[in-house]
Protein backbone atom coordinates (compact mmCIF):
# COMPACT_ATOMS: atom_id res chain seq x y z
CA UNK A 1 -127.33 73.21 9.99
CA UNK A 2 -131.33 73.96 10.20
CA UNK A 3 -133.80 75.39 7.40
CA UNK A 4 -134.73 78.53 8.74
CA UNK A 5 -136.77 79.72 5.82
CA UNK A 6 -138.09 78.23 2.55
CA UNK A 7 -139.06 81.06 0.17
CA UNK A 8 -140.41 80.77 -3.79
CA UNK A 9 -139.34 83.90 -5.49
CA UNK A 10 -141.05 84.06 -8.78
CA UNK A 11 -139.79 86.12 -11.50
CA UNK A 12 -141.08 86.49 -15.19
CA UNK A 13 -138.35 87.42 -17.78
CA UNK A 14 -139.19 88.54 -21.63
CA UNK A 15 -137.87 86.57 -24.32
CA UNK A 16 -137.04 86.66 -27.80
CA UNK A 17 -136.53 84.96 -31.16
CA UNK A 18 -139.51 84.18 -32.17
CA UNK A 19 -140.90 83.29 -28.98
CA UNK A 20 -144.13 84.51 -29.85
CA UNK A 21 -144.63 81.72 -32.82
CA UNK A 22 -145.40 79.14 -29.79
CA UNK A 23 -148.20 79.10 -28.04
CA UNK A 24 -147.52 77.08 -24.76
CA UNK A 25 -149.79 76.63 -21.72
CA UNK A 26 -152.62 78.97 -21.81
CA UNK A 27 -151.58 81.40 -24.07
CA UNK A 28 -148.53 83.08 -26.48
CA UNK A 29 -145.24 82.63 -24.73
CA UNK A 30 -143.35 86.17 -24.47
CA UNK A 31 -141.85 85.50 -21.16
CA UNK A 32 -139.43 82.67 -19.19
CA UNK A 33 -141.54 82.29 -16.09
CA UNK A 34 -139.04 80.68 -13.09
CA UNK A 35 -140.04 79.91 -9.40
CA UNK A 36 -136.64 80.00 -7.77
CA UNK A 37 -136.61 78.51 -4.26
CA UNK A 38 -134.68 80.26 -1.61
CA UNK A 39 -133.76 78.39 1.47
CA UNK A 40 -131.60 79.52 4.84
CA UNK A 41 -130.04 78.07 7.46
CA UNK A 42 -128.91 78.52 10.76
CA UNK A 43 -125.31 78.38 9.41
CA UNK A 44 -126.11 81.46 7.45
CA UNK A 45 -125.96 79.91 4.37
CA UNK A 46 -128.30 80.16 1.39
CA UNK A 47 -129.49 77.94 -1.28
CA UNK A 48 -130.70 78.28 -4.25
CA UNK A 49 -133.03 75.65 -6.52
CA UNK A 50 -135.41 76.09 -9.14
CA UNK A 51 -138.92 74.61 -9.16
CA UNK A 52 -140.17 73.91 -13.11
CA UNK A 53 -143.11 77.01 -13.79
CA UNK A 54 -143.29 77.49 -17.36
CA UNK A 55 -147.12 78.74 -17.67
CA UNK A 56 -147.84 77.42 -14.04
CA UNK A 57 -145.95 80.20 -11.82
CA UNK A 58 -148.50 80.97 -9.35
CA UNK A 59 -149.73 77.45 -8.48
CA UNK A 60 -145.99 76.41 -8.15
CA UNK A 61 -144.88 78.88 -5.90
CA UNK A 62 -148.02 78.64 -3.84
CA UNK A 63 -147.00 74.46 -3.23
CA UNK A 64 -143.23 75.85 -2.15
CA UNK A 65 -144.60 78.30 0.61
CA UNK A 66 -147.65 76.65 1.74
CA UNK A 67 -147.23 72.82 1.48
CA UNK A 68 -143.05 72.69 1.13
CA UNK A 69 -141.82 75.33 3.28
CA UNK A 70 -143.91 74.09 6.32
CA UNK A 71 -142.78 70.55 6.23
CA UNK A 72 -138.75 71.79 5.89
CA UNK A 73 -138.74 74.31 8.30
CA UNK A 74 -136.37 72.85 11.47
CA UNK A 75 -135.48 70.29 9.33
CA UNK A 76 -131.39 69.66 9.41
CA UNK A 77 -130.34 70.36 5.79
CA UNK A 78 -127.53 67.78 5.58
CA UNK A 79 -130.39 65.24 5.11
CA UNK A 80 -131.58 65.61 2.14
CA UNK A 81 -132.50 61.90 1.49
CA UNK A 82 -134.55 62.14 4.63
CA UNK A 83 -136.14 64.92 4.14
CA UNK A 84 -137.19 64.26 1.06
CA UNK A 85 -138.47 60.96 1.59
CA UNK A 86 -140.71 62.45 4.43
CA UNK A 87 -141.83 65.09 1.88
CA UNK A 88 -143.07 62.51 -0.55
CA UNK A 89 -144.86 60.70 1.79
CA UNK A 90 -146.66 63.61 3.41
CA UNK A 91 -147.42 64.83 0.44
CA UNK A 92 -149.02 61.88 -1.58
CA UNK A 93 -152.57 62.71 -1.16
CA UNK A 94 -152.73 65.62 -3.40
CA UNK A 95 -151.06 63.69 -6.17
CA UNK A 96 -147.39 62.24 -6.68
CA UNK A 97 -146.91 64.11 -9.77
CA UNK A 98 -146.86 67.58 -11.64
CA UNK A 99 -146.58 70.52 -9.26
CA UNK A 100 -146.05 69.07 -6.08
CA UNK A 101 -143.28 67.24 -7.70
CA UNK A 102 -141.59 70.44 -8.65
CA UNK A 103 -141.89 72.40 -5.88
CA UNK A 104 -139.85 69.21 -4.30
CA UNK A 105 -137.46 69.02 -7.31
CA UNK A 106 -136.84 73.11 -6.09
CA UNK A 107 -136.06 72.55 -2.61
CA UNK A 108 -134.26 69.69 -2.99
CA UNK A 109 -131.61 71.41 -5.63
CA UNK A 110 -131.67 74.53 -3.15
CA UNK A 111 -130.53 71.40 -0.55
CA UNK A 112 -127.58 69.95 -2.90
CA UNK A 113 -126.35 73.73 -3.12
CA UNK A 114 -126.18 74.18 -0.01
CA UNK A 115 -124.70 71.14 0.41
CA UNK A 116 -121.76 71.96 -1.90
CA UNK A 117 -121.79 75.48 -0.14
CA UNK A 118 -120.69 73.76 2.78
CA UNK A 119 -118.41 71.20 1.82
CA UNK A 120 -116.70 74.29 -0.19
CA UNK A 121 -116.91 71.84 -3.26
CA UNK A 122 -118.87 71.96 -6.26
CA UNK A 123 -121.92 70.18 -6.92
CA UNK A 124 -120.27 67.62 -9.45
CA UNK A 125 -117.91 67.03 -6.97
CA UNK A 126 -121.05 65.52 -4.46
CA UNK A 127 -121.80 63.40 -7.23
CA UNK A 128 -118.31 61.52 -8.03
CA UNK A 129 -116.21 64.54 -9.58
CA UNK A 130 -116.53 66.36 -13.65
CA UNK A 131 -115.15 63.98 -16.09
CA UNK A 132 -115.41 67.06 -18.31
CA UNK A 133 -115.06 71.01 -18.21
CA UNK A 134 -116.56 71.88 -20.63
CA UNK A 135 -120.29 70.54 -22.34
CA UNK A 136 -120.90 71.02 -25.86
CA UNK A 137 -124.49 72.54 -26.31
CA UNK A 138 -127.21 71.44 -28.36
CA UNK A 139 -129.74 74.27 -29.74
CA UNK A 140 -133.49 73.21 -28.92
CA UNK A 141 -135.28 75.49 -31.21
CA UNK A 142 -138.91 76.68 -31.01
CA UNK A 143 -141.69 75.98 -33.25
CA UNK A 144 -141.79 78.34 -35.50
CA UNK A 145 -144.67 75.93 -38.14
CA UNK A 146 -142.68 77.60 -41.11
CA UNK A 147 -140.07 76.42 -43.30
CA UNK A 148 -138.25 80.14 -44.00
CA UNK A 149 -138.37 80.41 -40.39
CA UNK A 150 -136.89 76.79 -39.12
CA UNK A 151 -134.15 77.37 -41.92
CA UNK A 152 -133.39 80.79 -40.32
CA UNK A 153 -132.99 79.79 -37.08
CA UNK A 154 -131.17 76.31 -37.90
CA UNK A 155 -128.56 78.21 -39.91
CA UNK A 156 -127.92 80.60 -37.34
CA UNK A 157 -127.59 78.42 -34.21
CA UNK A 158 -125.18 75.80 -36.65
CA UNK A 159 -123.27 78.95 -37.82
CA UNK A 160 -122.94 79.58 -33.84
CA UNK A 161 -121.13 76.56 -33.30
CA UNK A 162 -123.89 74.48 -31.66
CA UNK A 163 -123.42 70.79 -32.89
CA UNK A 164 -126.33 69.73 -33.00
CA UNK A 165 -130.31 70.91 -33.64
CA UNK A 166 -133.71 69.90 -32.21
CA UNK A 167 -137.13 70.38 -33.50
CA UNK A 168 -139.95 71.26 -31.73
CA UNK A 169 -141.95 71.07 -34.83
CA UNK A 170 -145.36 68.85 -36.38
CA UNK A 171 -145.51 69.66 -39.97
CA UNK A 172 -143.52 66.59 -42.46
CA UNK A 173 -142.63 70.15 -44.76
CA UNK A 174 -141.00 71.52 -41.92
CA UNK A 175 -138.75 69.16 -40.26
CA UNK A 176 -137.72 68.37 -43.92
CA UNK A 177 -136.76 71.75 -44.40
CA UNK A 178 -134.85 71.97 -41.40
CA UNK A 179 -133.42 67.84 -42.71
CA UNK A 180 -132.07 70.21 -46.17
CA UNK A 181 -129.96 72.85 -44.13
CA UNK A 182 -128.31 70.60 -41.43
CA UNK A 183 -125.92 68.25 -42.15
CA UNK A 184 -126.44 64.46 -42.36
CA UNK A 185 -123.14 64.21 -39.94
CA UNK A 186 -124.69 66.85 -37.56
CA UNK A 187 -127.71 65.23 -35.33
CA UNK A 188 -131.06 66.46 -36.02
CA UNK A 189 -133.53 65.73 -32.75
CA UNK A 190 -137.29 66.15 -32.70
CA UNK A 191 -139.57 66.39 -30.05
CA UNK A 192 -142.99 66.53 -30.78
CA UNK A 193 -144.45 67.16 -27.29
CA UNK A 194 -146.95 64.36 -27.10
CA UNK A 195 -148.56 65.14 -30.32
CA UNK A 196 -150.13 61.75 -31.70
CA UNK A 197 -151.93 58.69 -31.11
CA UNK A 198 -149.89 55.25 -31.83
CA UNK A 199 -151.35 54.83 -35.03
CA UNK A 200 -150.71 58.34 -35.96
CA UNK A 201 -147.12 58.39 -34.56
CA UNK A 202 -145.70 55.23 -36.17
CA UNK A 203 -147.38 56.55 -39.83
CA UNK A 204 -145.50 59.58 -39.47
CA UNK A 205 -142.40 58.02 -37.73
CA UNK A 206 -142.11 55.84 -41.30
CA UNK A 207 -142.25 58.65 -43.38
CA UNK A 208 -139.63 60.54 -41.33
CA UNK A 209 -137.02 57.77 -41.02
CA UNK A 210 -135.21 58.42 -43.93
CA UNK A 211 -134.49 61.87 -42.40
CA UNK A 212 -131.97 60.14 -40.31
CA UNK A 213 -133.39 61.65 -36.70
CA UNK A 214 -131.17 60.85 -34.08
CA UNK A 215 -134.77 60.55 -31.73
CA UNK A 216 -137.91 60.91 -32.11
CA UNK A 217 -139.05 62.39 -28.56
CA UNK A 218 -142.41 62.72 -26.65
CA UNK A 219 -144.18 61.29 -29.91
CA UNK A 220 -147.56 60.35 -27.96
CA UNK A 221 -149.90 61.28 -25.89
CA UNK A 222 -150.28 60.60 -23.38
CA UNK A 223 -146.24 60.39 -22.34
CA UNK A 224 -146.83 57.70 -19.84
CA UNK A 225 -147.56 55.43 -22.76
CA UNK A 226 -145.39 52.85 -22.50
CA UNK A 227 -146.30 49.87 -24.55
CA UNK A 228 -147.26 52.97 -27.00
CA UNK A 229 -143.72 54.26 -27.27
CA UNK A 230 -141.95 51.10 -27.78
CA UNK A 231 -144.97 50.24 -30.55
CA UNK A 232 -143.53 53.31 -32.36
CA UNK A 233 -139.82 52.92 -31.92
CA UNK A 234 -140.37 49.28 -33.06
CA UNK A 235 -142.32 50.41 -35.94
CA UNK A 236 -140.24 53.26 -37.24
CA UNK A 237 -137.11 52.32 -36.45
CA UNK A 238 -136.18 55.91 -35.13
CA UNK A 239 -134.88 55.87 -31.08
CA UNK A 240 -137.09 56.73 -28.81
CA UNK A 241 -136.34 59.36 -26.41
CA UNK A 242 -139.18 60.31 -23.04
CA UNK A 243 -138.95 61.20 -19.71
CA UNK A 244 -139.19 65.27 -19.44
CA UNK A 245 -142.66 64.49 -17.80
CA UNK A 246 -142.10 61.92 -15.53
CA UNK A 247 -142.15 62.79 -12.21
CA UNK A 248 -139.68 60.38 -9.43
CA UNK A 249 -137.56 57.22 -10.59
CA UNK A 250 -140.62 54.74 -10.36
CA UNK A 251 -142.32 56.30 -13.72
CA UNK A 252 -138.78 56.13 -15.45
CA UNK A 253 -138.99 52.63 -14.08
CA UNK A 254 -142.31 51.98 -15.43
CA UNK A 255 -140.89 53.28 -18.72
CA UNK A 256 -137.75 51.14 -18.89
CA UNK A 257 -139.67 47.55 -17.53
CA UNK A 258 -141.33 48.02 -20.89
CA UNK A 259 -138.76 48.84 -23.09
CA UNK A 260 -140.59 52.02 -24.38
CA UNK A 261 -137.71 54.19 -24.17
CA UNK A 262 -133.63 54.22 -25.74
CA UNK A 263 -132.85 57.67 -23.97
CA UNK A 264 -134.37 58.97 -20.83
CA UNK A 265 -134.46 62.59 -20.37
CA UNK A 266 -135.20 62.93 -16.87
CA UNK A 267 -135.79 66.89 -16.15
CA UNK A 268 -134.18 67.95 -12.80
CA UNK A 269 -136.83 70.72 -11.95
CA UNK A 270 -139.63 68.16 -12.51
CA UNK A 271 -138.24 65.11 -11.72
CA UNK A 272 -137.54 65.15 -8.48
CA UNK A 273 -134.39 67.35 -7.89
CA UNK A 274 -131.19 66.17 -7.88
CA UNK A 275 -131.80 63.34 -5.05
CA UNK A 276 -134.36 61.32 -7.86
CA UNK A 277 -132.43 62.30 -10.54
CA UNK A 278 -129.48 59.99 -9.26
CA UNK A 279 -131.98 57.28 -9.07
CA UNK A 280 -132.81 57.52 -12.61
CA UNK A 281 -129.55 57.91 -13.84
CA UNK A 282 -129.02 54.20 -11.75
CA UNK A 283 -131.54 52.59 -13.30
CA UNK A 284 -130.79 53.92 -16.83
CA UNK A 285 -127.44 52.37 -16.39
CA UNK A 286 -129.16 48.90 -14.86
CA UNK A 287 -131.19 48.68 -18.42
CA UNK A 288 -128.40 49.97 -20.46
CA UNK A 289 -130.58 53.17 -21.33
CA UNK A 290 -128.97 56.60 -22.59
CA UNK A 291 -128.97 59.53 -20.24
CA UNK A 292 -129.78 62.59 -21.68
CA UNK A 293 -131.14 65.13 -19.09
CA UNK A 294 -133.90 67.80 -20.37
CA UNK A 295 -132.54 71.28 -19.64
CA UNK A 296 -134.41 74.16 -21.43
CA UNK A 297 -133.86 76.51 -18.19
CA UNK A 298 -131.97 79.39 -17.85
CA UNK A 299 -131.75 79.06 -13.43
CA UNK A 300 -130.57 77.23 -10.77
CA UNK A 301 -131.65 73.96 -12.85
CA UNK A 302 -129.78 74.58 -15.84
CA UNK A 303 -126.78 74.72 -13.66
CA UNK A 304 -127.81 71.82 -11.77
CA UNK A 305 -127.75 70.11 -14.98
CA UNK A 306 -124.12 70.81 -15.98
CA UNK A 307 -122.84 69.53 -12.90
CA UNK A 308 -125.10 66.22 -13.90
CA UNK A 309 -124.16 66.16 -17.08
CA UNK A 310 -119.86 66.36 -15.82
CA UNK A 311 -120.51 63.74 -13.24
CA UNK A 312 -122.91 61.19 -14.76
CA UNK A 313 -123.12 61.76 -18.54
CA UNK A 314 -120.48 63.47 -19.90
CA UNK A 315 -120.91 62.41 -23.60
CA UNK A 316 -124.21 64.22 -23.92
CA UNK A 317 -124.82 68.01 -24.64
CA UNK A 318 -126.51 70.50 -22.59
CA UNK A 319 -129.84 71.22 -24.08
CA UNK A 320 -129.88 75.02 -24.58
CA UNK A 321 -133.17 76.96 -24.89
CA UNK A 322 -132.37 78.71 -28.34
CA UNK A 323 -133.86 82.12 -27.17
CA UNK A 324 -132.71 85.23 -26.28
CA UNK A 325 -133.86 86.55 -22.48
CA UNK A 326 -133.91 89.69 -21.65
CA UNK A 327 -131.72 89.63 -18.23
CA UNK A 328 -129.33 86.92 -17.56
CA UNK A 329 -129.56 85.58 -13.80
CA UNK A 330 -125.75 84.47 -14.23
CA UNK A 331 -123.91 87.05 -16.54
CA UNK A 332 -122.49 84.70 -18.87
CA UNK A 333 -122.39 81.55 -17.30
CA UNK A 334 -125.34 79.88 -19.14
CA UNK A 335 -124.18 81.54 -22.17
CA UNK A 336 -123.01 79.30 -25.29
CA UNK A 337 -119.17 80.27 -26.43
CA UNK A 338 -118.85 78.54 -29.71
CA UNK A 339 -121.49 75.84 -28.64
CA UNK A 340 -120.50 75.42 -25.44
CA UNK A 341 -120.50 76.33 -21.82
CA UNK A 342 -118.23 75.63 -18.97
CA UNK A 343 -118.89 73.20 -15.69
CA UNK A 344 -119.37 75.89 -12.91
CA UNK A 345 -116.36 75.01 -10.55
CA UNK A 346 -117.46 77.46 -7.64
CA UNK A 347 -118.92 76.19 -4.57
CA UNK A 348 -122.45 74.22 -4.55
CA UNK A 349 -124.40 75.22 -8.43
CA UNK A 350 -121.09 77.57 -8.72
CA UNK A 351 -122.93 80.80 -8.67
CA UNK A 352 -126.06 82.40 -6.76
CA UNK A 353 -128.62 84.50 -8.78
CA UNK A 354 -127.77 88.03 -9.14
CA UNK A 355 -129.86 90.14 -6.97
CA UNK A 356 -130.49 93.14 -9.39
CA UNK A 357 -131.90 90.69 -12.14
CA UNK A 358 -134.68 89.40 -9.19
CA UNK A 359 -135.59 92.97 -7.87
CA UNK A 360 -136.45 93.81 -11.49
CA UNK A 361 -138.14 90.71 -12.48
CA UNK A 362 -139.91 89.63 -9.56
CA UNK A 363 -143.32 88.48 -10.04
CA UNK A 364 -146.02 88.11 -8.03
């Protein structure tokens, strides 16, 4: 079975609930941007993957057609290890991380669907069979940097049936606030996205401990700080959770040889695609690190993730975006019934992208 054609198809979908309280990237967030990655075979078969594009659509779908696409073209899909090994190496040059890394991480979930496609299996089923059907969801809020706000939305997403909460937020006020309206038996996550120095970090990791987190994530810059995240879990006392930005298995490696991280939240749109991904989730178990996969997609990676999840970490939620977007690629399928979703059980990711929800969308 040959690639025939590698395609990105960008689309741009609005979103709401309060998406306009973050600013992310360049600007005020008020859409989901997604570089999906098409690929076809000779078999007639088609993939589909998703290559990570949040406020970087354009640059990521130009690496898919004009540095990806060229190198996979001919290229026997069955061998995905190969072919991605070949990509990495030809590749190198123009940077091993960021968004070369996820236009890989695209094509090589597009690969593992097709995979699946033609196995007639499901993608947990590549990767040693579901040990659940269903995930229980936790809701990864926004940063809203307001303590009526963070109440709201905490409230709302408990009083859906999500069992658990992350921050996204800065301010001590706020994340207490947020501390008063969940539940001491209900875990309370926060991810800071890089936000301090050390010093900085481990001051306000002290105050915050007797908030009982569950994880203190991302809480320096910059995130390849080793030594400086296991300064701060050591100093706080509050587990320390990394990985969204680390690009292939030898940063998470990097990351556990130093002991900087208790979870590992290796992203499958960044990371690598489902071929590194394994790798990580290896060496997690090999220094008796948690798995918890970052997932705030709403595309072929977010179901890539389930099937993850089933196969190779089945006590951890799903990390649902806690948004509303305007079109749903899936229907329902990536949407939360009483906190939680089902493990796709069709064919390869379980589902393709509807076609009316990309005409509409696309993006240029």
């Amino acid at each position: 079975m040959k690639i025939t054609r590698v395609e990105a198809v960008p689309l741009s979908i609005p979103c709401g609930y309060g998406a306009d309280s973050w600013a992310l990237g360049t600007g005020g967030w008020k859409a989901l941007e997604f570089c999906l990655v098409r690929v076809e075979t000779d078999a007639g078969l088609t993939g589909w993957g998703e290559a990570f594009s949040y406020s970087c659509r354009r640059p990521v779908a130009a690496a898919v057609n004009d540095m990806i696409a060229p190198l996979a073209l001919g290229h026997d899909a069955a061998d995905i290890a190969g072919l991605h090994a070949m990509i990495q190496k030809r590749l190198h040059i123009f940077g091993r991380f960021g968004i070369t890394a996820f236009a890989l991480s695209g094509l090589d979930i597009a690969l593992w669907d097709l995979a699946g496609k033609a196995a007639g299996k499901p993608l947990h089923a590549l990767l040693g069979g579901a040990r659940r059907e269903r995930l229980g969801c936790y809701a990864s809020l926004l940063r809203y940097a307001d303590t009526a706000l963070v109440t709201r939305y905490c409230e709302q997403a408990l009083g859906e049936g999500f069992g658990a909460i992350k921050l996204h937020e800065v301010s001590e006020p706020v994340i207490a606030a947020a501390r008063a309206v969940v539940p001491r038996d209900t875990a309370l996550l926060l991810d800071v996205n890089c936000e301090w120095s050390v010093e900085d970090a481990i001051a306000v990791g002290k105050r915050l401990k007797p908030l009982g987190l569950d994880w203190f994530e991302e809480p320096v810059f910059p995130p390849e700080d080793g030594a400086g995240l296991r300064a701060v879990g050591e100093a706080c006392g509050i587990p320390i959770a990394a990985g969204e930005n680390c690009c292939f298995a030898t940063q998470f490696a990097a990351l556990f040889d130093a002991g900087a991280v208790q979870i590992a939240q290796p992203s499958v749109t960044k990371v690598g695609g489902i071929t590194e991904f394994r790798r990580v989730a290896e060496l997690a178990a090999k220094h008796k690190v948690r798995l918890a996969p970052h997932s705030p997609y709403f595309g072929p990676g977010a179901l890539a993730t389930l099937h993850l999840i089933a196969a190779l970490a089945p006590e951890e939620r799903f990390e649902y975006f806690y948004l509303q977007v305007d079109a749903s690629l899936y229907g329902g399928a990536l949407a939360p019934k009483k906190g939680e979703l089902a493990v796709p059980q069709g064919a390869g990711l379980g589902v393709d992208p509807d076609p009316a929800v990309i005409r509409r969308y696309r993006a240029d």
